[in-house]
N, C-alpha and C. Protein backbone atom coordinates (compact mmCIF):
# COMPACT_ATOMS: atom_id res chain seq x y z
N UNK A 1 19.73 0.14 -14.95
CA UNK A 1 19.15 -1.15 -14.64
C UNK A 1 18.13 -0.97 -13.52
N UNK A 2 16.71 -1.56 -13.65
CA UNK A 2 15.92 -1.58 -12.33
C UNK A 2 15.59 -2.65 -11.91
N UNK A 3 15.55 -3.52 -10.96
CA UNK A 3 15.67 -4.36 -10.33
C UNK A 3 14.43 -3.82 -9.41
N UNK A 4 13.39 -4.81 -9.48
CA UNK A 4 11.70 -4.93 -8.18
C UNK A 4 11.22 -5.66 -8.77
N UNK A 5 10.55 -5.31 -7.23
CA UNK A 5 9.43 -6.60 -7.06
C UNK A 5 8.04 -6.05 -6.71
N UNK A 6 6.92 -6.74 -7.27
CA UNK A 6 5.12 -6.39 -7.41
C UNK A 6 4.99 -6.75 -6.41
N UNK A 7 3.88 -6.29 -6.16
CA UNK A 7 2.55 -7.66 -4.94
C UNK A 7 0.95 -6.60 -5.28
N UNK A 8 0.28 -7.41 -4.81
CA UNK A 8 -0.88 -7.16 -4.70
C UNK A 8 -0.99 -6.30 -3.31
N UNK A 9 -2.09 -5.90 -3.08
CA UNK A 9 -2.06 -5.06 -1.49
C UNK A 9 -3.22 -5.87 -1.09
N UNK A 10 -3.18 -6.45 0.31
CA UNK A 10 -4.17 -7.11 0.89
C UNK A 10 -5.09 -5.99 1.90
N UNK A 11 -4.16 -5.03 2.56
CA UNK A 11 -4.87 -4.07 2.99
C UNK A 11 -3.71 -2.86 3.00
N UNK A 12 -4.84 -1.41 2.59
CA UNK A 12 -3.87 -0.21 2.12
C UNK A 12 -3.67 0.45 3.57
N UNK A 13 -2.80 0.99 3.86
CA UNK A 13 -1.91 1.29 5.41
C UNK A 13 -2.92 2.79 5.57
N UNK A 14 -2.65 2.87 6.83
CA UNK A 14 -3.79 4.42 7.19
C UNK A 14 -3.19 5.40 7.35
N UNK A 15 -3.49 6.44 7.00
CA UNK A 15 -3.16 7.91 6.93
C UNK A 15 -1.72 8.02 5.81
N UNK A 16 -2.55 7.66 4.28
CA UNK A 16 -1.86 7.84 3.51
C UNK A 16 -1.22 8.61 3.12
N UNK A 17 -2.18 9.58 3.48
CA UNK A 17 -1.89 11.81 3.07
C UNK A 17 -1.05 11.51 3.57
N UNK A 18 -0.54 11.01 4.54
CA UNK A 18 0.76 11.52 4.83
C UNK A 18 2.19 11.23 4.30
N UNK A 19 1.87 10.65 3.66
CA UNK A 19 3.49 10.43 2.15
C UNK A 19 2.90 11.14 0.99
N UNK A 20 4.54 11.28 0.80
CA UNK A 20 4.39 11.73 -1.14
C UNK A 20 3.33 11.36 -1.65
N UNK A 21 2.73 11.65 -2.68
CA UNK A 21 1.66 11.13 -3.85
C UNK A 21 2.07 12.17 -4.61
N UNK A 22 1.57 11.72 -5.98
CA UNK A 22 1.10 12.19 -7.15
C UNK A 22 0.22 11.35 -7.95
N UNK A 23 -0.70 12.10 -8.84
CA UNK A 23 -1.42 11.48 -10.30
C UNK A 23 -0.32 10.86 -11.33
N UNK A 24 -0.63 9.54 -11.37
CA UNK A 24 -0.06 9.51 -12.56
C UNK A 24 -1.29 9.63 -13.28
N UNK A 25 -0.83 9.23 -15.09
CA UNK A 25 -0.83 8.78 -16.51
C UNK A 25 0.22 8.46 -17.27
N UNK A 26 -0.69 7.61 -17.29
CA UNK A 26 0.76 6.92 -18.71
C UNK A 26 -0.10 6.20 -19.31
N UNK A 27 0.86 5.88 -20.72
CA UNK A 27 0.45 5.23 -21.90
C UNK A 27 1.56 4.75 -22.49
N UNK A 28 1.22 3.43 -23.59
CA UNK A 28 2.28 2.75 -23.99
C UNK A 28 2.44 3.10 -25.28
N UNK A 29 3.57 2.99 -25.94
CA UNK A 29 3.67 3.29 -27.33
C UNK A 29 3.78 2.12 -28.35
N UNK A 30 4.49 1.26 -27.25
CA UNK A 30 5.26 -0.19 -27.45
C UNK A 30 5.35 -1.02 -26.52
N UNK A 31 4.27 -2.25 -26.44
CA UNK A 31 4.40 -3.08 -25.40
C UNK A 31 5.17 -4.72 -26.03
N UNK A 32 5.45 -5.17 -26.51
CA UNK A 32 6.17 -6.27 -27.16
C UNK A 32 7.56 -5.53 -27.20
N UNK A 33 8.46 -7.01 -26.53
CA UNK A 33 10.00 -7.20 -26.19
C UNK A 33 9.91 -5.74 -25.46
N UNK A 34 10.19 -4.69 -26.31
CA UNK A 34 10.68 -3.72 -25.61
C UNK A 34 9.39 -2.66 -25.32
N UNK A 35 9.37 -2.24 -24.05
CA UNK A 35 8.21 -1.36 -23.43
C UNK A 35 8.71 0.36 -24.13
N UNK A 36 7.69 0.74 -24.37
CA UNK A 36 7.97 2.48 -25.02
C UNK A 36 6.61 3.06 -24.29
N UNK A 37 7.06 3.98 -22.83
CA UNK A 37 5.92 4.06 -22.39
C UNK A 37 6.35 5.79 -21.98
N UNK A 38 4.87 6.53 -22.10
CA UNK A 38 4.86 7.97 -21.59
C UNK A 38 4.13 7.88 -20.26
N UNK A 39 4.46 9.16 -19.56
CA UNK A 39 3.92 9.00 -18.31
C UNK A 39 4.12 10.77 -18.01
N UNK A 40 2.76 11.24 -17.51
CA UNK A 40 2.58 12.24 -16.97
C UNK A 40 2.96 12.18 -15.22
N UNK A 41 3.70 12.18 -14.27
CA UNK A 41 3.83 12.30 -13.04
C UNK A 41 3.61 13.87 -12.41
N UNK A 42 2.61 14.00 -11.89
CA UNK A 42 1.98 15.70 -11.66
C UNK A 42 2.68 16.50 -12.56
N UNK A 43 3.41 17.16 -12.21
CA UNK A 43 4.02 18.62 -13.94
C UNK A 43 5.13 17.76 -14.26
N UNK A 44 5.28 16.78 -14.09
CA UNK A 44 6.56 16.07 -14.81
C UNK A 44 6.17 15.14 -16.37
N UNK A 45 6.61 15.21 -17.39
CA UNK A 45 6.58 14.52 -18.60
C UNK A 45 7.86 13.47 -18.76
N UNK A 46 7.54 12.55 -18.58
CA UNK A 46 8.91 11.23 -19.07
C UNK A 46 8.06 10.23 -20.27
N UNK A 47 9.50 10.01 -20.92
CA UNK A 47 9.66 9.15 -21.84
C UNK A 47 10.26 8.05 -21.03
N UNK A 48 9.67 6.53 -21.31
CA UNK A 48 10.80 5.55 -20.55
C UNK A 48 10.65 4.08 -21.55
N UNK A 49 11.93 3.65 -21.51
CA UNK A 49 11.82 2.38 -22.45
C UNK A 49 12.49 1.33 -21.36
N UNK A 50 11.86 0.38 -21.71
CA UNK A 50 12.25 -0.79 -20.77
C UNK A 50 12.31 -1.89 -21.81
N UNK A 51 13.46 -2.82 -21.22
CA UNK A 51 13.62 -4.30 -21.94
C UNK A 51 14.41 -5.06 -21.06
N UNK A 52 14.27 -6.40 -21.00
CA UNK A 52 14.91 -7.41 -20.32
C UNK A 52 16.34 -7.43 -20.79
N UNK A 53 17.16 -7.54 -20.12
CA UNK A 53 18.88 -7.43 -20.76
C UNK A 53 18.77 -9.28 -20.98
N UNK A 54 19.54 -9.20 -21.93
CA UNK A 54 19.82 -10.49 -22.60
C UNK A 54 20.83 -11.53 -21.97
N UNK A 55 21.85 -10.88 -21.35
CA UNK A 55 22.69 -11.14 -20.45
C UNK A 55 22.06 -12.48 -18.84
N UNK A 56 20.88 -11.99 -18.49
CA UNK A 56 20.45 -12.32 -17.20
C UNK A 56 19.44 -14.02 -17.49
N UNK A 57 20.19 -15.04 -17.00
CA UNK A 57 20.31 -15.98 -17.53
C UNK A 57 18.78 -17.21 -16.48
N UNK A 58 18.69 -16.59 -15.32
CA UNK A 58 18.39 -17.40 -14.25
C UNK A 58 16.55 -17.25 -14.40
N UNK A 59 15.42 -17.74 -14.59
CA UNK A 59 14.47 -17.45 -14.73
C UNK A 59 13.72 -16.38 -13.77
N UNK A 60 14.05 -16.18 -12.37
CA UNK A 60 13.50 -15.60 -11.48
C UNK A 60 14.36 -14.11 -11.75
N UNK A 61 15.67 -13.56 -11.98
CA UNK A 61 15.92 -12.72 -12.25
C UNK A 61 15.32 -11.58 -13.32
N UNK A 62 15.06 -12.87 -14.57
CA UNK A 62 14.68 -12.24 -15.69
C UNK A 62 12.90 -11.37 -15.81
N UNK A 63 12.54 -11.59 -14.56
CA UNK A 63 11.01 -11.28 -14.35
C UNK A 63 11.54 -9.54 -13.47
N UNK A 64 12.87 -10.04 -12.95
CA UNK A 64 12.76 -8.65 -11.72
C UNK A 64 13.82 -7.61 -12.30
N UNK A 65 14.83 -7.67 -13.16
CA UNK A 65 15.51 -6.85 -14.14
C UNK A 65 14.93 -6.09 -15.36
N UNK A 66 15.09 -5.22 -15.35
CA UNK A 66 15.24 -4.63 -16.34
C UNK A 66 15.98 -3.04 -16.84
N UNK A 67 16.29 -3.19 -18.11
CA UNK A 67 17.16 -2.21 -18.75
C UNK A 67 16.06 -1.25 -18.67
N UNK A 68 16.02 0.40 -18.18
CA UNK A 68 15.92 1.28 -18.21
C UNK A 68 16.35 2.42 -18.50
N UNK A 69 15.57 3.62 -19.45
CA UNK A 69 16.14 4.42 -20.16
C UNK A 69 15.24 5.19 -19.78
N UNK A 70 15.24 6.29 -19.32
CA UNK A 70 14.02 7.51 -18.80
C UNK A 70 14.56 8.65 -18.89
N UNK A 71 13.84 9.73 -19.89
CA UNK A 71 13.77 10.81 -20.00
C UNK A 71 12.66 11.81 -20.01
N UNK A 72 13.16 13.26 -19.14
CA UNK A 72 11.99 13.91 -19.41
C UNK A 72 12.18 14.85 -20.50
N UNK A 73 10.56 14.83 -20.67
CA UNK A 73 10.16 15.56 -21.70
C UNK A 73 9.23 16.85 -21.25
N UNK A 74 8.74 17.35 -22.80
CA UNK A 74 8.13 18.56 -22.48
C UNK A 74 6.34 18.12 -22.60
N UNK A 75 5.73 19.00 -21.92
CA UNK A 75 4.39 18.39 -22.06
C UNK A 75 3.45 18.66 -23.49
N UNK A 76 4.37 19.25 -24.99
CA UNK A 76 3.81 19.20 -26.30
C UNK A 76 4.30 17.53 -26.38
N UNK A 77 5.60 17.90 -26.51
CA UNK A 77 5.78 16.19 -26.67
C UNK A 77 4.79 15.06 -25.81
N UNK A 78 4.42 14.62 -25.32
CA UNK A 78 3.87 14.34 -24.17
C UNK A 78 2.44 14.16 -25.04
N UNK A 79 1.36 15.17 -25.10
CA UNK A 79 0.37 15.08 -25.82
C UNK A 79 0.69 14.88 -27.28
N UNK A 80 1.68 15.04 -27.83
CA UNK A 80 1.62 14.61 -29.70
C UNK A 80 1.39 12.71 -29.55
N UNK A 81 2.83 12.39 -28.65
CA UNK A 81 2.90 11.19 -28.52
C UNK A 81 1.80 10.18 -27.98
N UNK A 82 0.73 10.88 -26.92
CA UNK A 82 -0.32 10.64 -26.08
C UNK A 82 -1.16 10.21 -27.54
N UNK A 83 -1.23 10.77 -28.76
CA UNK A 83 -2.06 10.42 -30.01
C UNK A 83 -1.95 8.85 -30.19
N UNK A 84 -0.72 8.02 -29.73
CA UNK A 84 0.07 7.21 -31.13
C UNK A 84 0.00 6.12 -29.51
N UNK A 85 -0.64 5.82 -28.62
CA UNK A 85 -0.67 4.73 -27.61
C UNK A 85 -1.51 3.70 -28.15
N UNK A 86 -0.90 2.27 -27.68
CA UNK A 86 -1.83 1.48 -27.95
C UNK A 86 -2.82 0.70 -27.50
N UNK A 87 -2.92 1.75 -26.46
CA UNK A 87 -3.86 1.45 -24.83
C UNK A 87 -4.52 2.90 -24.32
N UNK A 88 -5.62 2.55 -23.88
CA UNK A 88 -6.07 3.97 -22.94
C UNK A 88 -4.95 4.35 -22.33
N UNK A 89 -5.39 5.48 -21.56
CA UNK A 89 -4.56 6.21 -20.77
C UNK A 89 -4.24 5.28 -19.76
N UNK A 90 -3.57 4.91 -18.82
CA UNK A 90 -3.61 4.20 -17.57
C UNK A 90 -3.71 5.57 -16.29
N UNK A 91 -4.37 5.12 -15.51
CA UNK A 91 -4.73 6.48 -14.13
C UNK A 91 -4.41 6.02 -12.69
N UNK A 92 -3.43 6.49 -12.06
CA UNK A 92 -3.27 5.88 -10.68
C UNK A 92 -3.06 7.40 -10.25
N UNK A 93 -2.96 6.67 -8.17
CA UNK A 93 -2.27 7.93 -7.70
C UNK A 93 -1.41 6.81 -6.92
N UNK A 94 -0.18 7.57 -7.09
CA UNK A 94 1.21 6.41 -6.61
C UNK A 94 1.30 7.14 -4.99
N UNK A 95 1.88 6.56 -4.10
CA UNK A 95 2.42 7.14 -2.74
C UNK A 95 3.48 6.22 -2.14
N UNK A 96 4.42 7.49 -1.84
CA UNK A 96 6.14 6.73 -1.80
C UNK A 96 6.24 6.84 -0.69
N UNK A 97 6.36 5.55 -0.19
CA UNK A 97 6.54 4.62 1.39
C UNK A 97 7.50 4.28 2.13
N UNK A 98 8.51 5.22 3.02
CA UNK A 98 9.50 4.61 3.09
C UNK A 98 9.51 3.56 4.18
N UNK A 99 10.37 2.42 3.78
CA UNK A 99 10.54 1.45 4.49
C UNK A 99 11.90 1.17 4.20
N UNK A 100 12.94 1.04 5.25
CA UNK A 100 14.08 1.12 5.81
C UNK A 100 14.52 2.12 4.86
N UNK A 101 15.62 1.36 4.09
CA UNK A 101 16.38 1.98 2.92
C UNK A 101 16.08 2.10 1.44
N UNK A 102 14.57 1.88 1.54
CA UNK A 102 13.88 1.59 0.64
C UNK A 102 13.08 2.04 0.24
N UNK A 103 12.26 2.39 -0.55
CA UNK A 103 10.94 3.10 -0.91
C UNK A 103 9.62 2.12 -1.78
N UNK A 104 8.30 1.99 -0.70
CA UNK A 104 7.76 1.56 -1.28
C UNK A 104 6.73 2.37 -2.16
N UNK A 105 6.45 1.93 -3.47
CA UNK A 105 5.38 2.87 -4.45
C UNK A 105 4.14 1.93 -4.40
N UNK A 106 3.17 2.49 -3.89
CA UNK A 106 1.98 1.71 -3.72
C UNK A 106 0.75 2.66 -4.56
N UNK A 107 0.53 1.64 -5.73
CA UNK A 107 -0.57 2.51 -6.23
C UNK A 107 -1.83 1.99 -6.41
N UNK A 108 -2.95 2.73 -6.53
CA UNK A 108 -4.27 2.73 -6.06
C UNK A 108 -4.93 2.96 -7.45
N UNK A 109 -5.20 2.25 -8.27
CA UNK A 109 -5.67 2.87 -9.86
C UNK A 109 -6.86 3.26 -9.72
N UNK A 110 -7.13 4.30 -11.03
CA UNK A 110 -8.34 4.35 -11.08
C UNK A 110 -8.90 3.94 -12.45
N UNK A 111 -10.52 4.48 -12.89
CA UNK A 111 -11.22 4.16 -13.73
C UNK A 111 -11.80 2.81 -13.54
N UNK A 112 -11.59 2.28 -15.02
CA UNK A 112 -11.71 0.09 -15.09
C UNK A 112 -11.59 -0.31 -14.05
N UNK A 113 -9.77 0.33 -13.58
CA UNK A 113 -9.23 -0.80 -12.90
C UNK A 113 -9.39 0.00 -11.16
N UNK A 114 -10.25 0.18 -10.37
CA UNK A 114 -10.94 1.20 -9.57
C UNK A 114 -10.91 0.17 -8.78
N UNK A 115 -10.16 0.33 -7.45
CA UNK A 115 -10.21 -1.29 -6.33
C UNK A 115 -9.00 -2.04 -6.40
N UNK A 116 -7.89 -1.82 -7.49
CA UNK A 116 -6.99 -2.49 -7.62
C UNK A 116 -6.04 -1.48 -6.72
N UNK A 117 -5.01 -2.46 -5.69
CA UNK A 117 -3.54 -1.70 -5.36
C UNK A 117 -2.43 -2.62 -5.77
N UNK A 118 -1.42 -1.82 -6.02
CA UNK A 118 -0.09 -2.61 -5.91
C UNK A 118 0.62 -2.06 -5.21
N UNK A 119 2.01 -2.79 -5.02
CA UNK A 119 3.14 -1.96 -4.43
C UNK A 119 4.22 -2.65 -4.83
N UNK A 120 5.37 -1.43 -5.24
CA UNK A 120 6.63 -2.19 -5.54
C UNK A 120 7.68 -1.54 -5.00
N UNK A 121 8.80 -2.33 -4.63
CA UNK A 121 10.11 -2.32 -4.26
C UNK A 121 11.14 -2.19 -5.26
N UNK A 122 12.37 -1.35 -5.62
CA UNK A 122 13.04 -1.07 -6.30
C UNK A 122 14.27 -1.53 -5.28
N UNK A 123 15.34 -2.22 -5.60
CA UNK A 123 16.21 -2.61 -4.56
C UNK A 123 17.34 -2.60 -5.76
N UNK A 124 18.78 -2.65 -4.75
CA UNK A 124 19.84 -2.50 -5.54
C UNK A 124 20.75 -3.54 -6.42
N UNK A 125 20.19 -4.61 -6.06
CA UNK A 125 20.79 -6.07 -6.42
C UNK A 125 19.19 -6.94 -6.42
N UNK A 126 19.70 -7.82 -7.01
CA UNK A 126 19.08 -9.14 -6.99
C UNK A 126 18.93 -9.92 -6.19
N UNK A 127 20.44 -10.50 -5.12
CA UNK A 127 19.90 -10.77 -4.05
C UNK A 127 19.15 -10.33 -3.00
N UNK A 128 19.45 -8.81 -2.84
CA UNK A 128 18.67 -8.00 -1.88
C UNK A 128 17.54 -8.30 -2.40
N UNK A 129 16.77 -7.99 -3.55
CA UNK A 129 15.21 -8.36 -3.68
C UNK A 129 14.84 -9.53 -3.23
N UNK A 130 15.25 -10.75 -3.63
CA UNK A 130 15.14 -11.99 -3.28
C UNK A 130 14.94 -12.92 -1.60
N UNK A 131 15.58 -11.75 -0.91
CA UNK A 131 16.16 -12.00 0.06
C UNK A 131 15.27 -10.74 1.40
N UNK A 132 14.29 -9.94 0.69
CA UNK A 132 14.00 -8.67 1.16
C UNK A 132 12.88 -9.56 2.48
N UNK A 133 12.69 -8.62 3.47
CA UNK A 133 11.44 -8.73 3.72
C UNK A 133 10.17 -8.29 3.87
N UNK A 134 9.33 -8.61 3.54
CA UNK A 134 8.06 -7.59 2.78
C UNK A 134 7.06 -7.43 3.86
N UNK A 135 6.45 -6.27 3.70
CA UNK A 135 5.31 -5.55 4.75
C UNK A 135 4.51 -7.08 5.18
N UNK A 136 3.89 -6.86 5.93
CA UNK A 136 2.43 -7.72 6.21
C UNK A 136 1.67 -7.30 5.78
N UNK A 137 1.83 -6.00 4.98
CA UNK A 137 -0.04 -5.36 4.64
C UNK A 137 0.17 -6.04 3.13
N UNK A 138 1.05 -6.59 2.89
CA UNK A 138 1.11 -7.05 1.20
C UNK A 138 1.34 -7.81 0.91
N UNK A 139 0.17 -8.09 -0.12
CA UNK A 139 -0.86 -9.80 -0.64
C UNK A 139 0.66 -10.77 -1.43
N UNK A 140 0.08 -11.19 -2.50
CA UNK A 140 0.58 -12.01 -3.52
C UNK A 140 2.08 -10.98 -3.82
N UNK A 141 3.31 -12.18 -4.60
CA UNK A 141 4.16 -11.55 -4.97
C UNK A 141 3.41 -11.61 -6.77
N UNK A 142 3.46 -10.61 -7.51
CA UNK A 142 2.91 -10.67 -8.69
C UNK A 142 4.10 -10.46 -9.87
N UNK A 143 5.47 -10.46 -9.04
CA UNK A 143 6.31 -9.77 -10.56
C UNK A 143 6.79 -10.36 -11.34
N UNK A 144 5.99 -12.08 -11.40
CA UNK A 144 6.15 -12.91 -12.71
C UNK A 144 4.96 -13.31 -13.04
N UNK A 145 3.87 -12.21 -12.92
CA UNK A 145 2.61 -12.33 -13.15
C UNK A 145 2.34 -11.60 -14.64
N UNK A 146 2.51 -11.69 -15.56
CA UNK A 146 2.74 -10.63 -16.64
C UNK A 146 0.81 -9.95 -16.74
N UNK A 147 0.02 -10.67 -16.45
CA UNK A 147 -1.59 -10.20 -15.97
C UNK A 147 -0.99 -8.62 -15.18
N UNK A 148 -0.39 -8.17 -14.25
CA UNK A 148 -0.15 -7.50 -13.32
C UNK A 148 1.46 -6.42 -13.56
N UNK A 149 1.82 -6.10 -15.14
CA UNK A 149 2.32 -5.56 -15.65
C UNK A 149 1.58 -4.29 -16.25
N UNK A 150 1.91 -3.30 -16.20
CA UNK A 150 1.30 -1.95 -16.05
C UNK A 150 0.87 -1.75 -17.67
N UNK A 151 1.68 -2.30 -18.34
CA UNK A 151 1.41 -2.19 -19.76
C UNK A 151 0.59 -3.52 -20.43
N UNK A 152 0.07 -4.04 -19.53
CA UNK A 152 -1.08 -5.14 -19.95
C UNK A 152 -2.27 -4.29 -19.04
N UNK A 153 -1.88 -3.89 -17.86
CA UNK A 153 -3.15 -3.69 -17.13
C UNK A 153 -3.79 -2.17 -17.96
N UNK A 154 -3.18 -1.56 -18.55
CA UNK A 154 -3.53 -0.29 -19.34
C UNK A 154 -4.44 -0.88 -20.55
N UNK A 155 -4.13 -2.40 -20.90
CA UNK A 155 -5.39 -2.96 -22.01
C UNK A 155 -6.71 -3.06 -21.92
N UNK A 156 -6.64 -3.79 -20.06
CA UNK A 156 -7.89 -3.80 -19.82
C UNK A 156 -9.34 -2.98 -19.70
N UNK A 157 -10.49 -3.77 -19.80
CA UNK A 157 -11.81 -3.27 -19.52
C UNK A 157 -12.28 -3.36 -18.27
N UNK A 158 -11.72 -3.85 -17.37
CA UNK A 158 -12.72 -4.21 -16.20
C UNK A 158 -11.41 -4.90 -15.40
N UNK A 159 -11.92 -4.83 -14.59
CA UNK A 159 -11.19 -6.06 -13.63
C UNK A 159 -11.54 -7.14 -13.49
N UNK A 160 -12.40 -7.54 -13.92
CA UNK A 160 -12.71 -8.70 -13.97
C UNK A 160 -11.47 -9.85 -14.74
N UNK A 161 -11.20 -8.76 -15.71
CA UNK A 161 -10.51 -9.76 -16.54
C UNK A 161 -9.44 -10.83 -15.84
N UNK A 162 -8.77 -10.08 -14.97
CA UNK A 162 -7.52 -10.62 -14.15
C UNK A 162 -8.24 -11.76 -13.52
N UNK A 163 -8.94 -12.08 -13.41
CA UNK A 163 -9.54 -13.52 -12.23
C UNK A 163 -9.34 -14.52 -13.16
């Protein structure tokens, strides 16, 4: 189960080099009900499927849950499957932020979407998300924004579109 929360970044924090990063890519296989998405993370290959559990009844939950299934793969698999997406590639570089007990992933895309950041929180419950308190460097909450879902933003041409 993963449980977070989006936002927009109003301003990106200084001396980034100095956390984790990597390149992503990813691509979707399957974006309706259930997400079927690949993702290159520097030499790492994952398979990951995501879907809302049926169970979670409350409207604000059902935006910040979801059923997760992630496996890695090998990087043939990886490029056969890279054929069969129904979106460009998507291109970020992610950097893992810690804040308290927590880790924030703040990513910086590139290409189209070149100027866009996000950042998200992975927390252990529902109330803890709900209940969290969030940086000052970070804008809008976006994670019932479906515009601002990684497998819509991989459709786009431009950024423009999101306004």
């Amino acid at each position: 189960m993963e449980i977070e929360r989006k936002f927009l970044v109003r301003e990106i924090p200084d001396n980034l080099n100095q956390y984790p990063h990597s390149e992503l890519e990813q691509g979707y296989l399957a974006r309706k009900g259930t997400t079927v998405r690949i993702r290159r993370d520097g030499d790492r290959y994952l398979l990951t499927i995501k879907k809302k559990p049926k169970d979670v009844m409350d409207a604000k939950e059902q935006d910040l849950v979801r059923i997760e299934i992630e496996e890695e793969i090998d990087e043939d698999l990886y490029r056969r499957l890279g054929a069969y997406t129904e979106t460009p590639m998507l291109r970020k570089t992610r950097y893992r932020i810690p804040y308290g007990r927590y880790t924030i992933e703040l990513d910086l895309y590139h290409g189209v979407l070149e100027g866009l950041a996000t950042a998200e929180i992975e927390f252990p419950t529902v109330e803890e998300a709900l209940g969290a308190v969030i940086p000052d460097w970070f804008g809008a909450d976006v994670s019932s924004d479906r515009r601002y879902k990684n497998s819509n933003l991989a459709s786009l041409t431009s950024l423009k579109t999101l306004e």
